[in-house]
PDB file of N, CA and C in Angstrom:
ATOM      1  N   UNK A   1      98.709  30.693 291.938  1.00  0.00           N
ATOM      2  CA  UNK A   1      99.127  29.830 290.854  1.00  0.00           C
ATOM      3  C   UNK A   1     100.236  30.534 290.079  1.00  0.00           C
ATOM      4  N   UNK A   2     101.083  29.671 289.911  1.00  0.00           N
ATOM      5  CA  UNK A   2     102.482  30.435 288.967  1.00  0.00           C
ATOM      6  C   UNK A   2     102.436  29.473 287.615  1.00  0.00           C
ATOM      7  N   UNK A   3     102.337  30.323 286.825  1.00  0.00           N
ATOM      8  CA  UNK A   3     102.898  30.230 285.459  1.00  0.00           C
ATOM      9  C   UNK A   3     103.985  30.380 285.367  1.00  0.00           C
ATOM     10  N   UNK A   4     105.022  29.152 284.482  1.00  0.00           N
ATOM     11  CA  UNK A   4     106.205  29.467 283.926  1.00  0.00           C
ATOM     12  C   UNK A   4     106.298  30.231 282.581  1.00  0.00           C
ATOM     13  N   UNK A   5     107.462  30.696 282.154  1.00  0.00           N
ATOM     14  CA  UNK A   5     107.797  31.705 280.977  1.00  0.00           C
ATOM     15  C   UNK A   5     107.270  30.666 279.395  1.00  0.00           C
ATOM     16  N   UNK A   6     106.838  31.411 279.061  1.00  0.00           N
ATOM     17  CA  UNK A   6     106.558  30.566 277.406  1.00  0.00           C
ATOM     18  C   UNK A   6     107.966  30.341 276.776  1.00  0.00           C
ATOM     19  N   UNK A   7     107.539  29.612 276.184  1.00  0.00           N
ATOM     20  CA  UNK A   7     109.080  29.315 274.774  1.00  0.00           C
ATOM     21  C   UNK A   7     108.562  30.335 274.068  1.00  0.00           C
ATOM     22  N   UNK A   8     109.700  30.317 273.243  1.00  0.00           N
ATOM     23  CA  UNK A   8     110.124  31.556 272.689  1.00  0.00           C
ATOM     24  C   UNK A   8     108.947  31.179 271.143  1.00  0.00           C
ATOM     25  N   UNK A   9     109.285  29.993 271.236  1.00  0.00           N
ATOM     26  CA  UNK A   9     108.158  29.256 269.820  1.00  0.00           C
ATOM     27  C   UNK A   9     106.244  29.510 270.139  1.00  0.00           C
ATOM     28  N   UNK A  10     106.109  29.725 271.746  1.00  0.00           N
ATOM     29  CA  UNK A  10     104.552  30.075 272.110  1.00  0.00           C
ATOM     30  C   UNK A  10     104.531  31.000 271.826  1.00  0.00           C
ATOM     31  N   UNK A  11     105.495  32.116 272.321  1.00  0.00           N
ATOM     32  CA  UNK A  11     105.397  33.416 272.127  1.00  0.00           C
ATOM     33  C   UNK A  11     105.053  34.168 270.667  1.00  0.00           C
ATOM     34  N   UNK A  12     105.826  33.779 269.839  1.00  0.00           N
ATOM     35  CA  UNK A  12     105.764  33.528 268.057  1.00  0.00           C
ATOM     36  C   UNK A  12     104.346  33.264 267.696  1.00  0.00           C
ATOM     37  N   UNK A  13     103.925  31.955 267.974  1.00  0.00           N
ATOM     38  CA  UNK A  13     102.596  31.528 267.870  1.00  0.00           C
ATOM     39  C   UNK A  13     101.510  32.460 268.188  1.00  0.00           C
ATOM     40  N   UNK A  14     101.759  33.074 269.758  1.00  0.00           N
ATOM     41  CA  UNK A  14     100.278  33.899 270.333  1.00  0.00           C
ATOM     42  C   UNK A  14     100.467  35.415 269.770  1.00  0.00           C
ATOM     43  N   UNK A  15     101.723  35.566 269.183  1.00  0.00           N
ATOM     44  CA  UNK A  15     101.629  36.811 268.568  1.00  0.00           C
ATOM     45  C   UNK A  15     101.386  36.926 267.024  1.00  0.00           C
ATOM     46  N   UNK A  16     101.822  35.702 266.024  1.00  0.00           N
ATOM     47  CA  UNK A  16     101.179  35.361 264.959  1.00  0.00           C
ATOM     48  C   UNK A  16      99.756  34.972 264.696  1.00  0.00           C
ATOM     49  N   UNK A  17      98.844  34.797 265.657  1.00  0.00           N
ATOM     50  CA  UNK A  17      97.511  34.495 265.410  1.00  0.00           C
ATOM     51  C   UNK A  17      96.870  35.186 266.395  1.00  0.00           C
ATOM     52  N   UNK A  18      97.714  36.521 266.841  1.00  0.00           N
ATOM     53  CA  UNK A  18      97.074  38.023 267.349  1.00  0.00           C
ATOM     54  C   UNK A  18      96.189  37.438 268.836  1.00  0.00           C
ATOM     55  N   UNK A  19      96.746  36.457 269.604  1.00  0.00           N
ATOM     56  CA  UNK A  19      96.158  35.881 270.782  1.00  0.00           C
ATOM     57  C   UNK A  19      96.828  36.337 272.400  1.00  0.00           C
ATOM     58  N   UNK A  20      97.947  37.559 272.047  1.00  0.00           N
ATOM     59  CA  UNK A  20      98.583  37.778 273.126  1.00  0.00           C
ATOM     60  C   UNK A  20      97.485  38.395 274.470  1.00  0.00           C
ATOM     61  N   UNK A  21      96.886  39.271 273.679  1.00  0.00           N
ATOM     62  CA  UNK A  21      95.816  39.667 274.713  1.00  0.00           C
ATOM     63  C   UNK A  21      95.106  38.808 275.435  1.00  0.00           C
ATOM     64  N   UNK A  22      94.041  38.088 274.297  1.00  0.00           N
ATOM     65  CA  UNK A  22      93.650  36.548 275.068  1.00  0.00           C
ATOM     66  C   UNK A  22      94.369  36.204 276.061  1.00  0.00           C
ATOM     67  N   UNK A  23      95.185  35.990 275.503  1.00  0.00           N
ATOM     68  CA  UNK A  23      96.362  35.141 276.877  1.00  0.00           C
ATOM     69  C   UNK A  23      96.628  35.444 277.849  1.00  0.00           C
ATOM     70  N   UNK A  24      96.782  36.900 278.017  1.00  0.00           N
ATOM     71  CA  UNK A  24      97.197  37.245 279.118  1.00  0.00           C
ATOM     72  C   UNK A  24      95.827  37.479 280.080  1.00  0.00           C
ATOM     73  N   UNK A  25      94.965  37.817 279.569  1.00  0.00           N
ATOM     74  CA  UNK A  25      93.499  37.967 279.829  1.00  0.00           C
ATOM     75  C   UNK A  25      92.830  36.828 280.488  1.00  0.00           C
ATOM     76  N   UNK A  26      92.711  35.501 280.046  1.00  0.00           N
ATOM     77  CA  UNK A  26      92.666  34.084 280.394  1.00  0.00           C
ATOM     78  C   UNK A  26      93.904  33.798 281.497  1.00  0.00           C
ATOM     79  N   UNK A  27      95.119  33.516 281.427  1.00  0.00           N
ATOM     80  CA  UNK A  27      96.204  33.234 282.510  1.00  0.00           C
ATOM     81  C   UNK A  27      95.967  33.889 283.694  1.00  0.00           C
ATOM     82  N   UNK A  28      95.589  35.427 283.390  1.00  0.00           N
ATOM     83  CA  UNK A  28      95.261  36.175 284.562  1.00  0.00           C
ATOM     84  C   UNK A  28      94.030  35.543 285.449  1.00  0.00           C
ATOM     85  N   UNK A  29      92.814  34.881 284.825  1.00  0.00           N
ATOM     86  CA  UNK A  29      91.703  34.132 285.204  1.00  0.00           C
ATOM     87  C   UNK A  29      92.300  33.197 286.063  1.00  0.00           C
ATOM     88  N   UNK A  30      92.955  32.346 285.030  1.00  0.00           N
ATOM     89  CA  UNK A  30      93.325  30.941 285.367  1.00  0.00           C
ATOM     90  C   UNK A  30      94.029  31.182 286.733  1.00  0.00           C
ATOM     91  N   UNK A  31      94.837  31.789 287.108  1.00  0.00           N
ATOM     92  CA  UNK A  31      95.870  32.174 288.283  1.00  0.00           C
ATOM     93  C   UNK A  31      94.945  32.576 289.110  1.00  0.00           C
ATOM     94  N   UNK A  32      93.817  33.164 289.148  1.00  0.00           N
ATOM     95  CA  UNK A  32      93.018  33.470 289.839  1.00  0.00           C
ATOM     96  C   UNK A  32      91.690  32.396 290.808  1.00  0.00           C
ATOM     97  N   UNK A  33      91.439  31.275 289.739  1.00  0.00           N
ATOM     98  CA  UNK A  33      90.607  30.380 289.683  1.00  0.00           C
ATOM     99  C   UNK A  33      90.736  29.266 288.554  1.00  0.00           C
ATOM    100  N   UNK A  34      91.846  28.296 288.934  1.00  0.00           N
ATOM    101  CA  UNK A  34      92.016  27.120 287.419  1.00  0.00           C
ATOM    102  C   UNK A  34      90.510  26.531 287.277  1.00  0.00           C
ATOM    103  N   UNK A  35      89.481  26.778 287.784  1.00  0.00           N
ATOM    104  CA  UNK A  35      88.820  26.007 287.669  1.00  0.00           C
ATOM    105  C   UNK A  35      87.672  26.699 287.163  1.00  0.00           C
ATOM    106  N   UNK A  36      87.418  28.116 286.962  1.00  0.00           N
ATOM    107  CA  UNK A  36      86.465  29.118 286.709  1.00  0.00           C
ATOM    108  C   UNK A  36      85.519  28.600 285.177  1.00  0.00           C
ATOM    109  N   UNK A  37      84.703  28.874 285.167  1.00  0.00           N
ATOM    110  CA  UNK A  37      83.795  28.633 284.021  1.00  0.00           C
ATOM    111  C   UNK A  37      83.672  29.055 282.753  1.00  0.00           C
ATOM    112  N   UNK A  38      84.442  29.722 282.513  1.00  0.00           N
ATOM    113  CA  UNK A  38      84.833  30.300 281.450  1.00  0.00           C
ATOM    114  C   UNK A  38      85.707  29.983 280.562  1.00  0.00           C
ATOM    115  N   UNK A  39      86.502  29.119 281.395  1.00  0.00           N
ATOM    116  CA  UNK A  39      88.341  28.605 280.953  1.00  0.00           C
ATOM    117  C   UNK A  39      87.420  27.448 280.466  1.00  0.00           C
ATOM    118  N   UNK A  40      86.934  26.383 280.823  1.00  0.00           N
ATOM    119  CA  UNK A  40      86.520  25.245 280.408  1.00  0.00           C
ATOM    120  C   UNK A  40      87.640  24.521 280.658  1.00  0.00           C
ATOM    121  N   UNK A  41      88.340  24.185 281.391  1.00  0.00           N
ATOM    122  CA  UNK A  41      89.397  23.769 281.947  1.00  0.00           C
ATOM    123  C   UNK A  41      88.864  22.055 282.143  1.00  0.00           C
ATOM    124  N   UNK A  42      90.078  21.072 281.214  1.00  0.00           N
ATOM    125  CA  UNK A  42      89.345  19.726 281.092  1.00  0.00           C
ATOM    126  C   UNK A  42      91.044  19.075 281.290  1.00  0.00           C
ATOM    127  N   UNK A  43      90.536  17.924 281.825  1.00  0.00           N
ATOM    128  CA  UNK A  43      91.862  16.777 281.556  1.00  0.00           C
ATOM    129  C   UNK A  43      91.335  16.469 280.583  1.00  0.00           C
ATOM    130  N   UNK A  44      92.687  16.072 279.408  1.00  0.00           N
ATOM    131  CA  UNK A  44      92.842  15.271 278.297  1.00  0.00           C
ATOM    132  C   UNK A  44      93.128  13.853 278.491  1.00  0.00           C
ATOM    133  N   UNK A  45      92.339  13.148 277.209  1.00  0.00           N
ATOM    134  CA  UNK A  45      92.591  11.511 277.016  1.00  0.00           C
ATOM    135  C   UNK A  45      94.033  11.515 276.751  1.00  0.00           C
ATOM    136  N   UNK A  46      94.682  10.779 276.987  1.00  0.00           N
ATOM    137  CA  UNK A  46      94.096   9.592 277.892  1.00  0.00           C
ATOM    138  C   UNK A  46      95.088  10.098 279.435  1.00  0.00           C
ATOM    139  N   UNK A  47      93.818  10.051 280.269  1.00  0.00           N
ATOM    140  CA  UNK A  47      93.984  11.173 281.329  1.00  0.00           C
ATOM    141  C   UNK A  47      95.198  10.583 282.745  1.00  0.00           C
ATOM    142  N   UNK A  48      95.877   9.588 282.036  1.00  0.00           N
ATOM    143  CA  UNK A  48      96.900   8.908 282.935  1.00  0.00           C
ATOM    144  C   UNK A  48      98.143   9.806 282.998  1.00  0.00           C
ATOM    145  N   UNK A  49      98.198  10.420 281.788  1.00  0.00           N
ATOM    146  CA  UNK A  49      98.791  11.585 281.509  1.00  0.00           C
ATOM    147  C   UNK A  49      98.927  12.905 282.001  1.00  0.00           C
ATOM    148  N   UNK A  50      98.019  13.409 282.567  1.00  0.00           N
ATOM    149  CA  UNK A  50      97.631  14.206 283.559  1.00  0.00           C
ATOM    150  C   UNK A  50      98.137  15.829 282.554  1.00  0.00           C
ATOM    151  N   UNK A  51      97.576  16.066 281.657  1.00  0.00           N
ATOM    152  CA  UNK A  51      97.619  16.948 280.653  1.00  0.00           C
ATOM    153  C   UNK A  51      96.496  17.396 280.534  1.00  0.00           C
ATOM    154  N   UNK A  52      96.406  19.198 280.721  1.00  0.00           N
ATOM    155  CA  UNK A  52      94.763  19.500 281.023  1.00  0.00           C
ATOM    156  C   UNK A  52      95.203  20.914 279.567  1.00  0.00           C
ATOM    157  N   UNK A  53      94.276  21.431 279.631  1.00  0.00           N
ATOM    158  CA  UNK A  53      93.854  22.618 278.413  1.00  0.00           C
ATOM    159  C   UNK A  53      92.764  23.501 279.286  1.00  0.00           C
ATOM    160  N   UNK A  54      92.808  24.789 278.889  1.00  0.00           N
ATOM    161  CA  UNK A  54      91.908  25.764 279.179  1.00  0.00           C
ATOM    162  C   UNK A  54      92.013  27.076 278.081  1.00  0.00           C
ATOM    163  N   UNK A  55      90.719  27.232 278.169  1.00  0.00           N
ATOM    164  CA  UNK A  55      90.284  27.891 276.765  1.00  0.00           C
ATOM    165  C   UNK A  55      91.078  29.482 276.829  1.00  0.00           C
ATOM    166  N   UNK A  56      91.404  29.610 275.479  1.00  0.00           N
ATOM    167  CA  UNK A  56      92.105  31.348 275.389  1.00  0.00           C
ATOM    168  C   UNK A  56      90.766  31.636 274.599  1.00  0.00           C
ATOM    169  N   UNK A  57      90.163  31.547 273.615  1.00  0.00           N
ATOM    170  CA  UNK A  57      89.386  32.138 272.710  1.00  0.00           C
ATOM    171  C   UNK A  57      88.499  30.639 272.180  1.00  0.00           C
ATOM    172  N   UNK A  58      87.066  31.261 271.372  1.00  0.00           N
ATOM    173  CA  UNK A  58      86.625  29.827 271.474  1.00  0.00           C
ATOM    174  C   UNK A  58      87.334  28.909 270.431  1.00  0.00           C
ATOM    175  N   UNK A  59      88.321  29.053 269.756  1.00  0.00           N
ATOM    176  CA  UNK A  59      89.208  28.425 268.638  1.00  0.00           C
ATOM    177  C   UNK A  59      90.563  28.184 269.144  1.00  0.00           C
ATOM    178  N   UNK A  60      91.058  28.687 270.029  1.00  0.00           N
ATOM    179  CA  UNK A  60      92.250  28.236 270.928  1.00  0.00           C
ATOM    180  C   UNK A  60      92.522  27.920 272.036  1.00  0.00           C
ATOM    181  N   UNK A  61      93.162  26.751 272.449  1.00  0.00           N
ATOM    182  CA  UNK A  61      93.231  26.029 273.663  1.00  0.00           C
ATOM    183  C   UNK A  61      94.884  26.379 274.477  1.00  0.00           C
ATOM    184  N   UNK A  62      95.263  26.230 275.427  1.00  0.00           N
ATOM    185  CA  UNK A  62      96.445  26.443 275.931  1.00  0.00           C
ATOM    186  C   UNK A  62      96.498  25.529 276.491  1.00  0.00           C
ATOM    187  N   UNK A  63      97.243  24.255 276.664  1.00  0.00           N
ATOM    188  CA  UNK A  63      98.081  22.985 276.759  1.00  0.00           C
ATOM    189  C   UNK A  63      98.730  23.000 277.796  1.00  0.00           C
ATOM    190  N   UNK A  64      98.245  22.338 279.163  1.00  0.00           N
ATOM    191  CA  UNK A  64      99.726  22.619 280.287  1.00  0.00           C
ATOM    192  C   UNK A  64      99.665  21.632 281.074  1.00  0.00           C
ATOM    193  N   UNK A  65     100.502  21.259 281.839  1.00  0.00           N
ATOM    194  CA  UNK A  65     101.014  20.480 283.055  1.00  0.00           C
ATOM    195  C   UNK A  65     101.104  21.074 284.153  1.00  0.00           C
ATOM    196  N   UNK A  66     100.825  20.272 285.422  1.00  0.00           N
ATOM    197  CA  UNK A  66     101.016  20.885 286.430  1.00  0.00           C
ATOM    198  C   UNK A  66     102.783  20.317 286.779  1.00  0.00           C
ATOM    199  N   UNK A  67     102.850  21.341 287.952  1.00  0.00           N
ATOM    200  CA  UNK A  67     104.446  21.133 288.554  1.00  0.00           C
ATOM    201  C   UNK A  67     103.970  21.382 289.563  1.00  0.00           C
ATOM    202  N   UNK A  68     103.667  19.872 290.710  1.00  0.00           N
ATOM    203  CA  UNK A  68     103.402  20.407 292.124  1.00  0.00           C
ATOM    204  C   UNK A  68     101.836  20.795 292.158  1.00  0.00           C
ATOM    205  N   UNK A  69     101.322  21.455 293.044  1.00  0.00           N
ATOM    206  CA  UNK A  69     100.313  21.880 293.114  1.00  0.00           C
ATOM    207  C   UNK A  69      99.789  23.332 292.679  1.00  0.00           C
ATOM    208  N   UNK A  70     100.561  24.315 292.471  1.00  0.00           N
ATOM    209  CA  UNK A  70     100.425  25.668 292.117  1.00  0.00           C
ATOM    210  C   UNK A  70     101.469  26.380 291.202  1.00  0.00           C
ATOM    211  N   UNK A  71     102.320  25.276 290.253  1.00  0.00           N
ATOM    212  CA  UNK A  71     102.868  25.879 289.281  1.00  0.00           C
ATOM    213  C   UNK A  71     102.557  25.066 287.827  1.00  0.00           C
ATOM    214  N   UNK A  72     102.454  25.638 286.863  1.00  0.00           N
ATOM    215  CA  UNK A  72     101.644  24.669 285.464  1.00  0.00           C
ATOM    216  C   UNK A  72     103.221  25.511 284.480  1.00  0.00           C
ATOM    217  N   UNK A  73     103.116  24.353 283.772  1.00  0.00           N
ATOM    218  CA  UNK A  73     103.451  24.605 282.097  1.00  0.00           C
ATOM    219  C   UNK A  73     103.016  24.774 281.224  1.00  0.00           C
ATOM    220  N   UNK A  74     102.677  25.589 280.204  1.00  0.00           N
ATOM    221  CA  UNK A  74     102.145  25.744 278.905  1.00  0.00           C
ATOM    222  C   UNK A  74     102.530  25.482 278.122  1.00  0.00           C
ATOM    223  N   UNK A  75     102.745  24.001 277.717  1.00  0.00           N
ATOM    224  CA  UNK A  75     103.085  23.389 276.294  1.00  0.00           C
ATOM    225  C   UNK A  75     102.607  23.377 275.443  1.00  0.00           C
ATOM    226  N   UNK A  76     102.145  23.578 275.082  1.00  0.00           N
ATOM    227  CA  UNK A  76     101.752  24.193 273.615  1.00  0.00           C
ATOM    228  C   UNK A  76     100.028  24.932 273.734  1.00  0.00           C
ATOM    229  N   UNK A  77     100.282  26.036 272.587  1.00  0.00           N
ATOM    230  CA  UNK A  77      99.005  26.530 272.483  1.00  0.00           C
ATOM    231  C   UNK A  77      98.179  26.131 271.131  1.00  0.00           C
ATOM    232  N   UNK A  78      96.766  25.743 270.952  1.00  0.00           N
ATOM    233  CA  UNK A  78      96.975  25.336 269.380  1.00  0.00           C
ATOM    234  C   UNK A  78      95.403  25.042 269.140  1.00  0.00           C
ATOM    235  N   UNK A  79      94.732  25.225 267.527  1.00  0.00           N
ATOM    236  CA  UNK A  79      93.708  25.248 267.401  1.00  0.00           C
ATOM    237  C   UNK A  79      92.736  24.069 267.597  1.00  0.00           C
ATOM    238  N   UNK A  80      91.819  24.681 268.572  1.00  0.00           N
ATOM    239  CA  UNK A  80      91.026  23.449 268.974  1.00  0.00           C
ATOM    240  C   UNK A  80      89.936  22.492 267.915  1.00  0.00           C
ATOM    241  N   UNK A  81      89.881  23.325 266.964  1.00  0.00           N
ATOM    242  CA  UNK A  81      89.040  22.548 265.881  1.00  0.00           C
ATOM    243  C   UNK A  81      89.867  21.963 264.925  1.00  0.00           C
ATOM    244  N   UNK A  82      91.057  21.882 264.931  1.00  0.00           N
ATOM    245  CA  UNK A  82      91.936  21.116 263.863  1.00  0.00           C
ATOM    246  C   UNK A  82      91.700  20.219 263.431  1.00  0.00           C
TER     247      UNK A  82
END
């Protein structure tokens, strides 16, 4: 599984709310197994959209798209209890 590069605005974000570790910690999972039990890895409503999330910490979610079958986007990262 390939991950593309964060925006420069994720990057800001996972280092302002001290989540870089998480992240890299989780992505490393995710690349390993998108589907592992830990990530909690869900399609979002309304799921025509095809926009899934998998967990960094239990208060932050990471936001992505697939490209193809084995490359995702991370559009946005952001608090899941908002």
């Amino acid at each position: 599984m390939e991950i593309f590069s964060l925006s420069k605005r994720l990057r800001a974000f996972l280092r302002a709310h001290r989540l870089e570790q998480a992240f890299q910690k989780q992505t490393a999972l995710f690349c390993e197994n998108p589907w592992h039990p830990s990530l909690h890895t869900e399609l979002l409503e309304p799921k025509r959209l095809r926009i899934y999330s998998f967990r960094l910490t239990r208060s932050y979610r990471a936001i992505f798209v697939y490209h193809g079958s084995d490359r995702i986007e991370i559009i946005d990262v952001n608090n899941h209890y908002q």
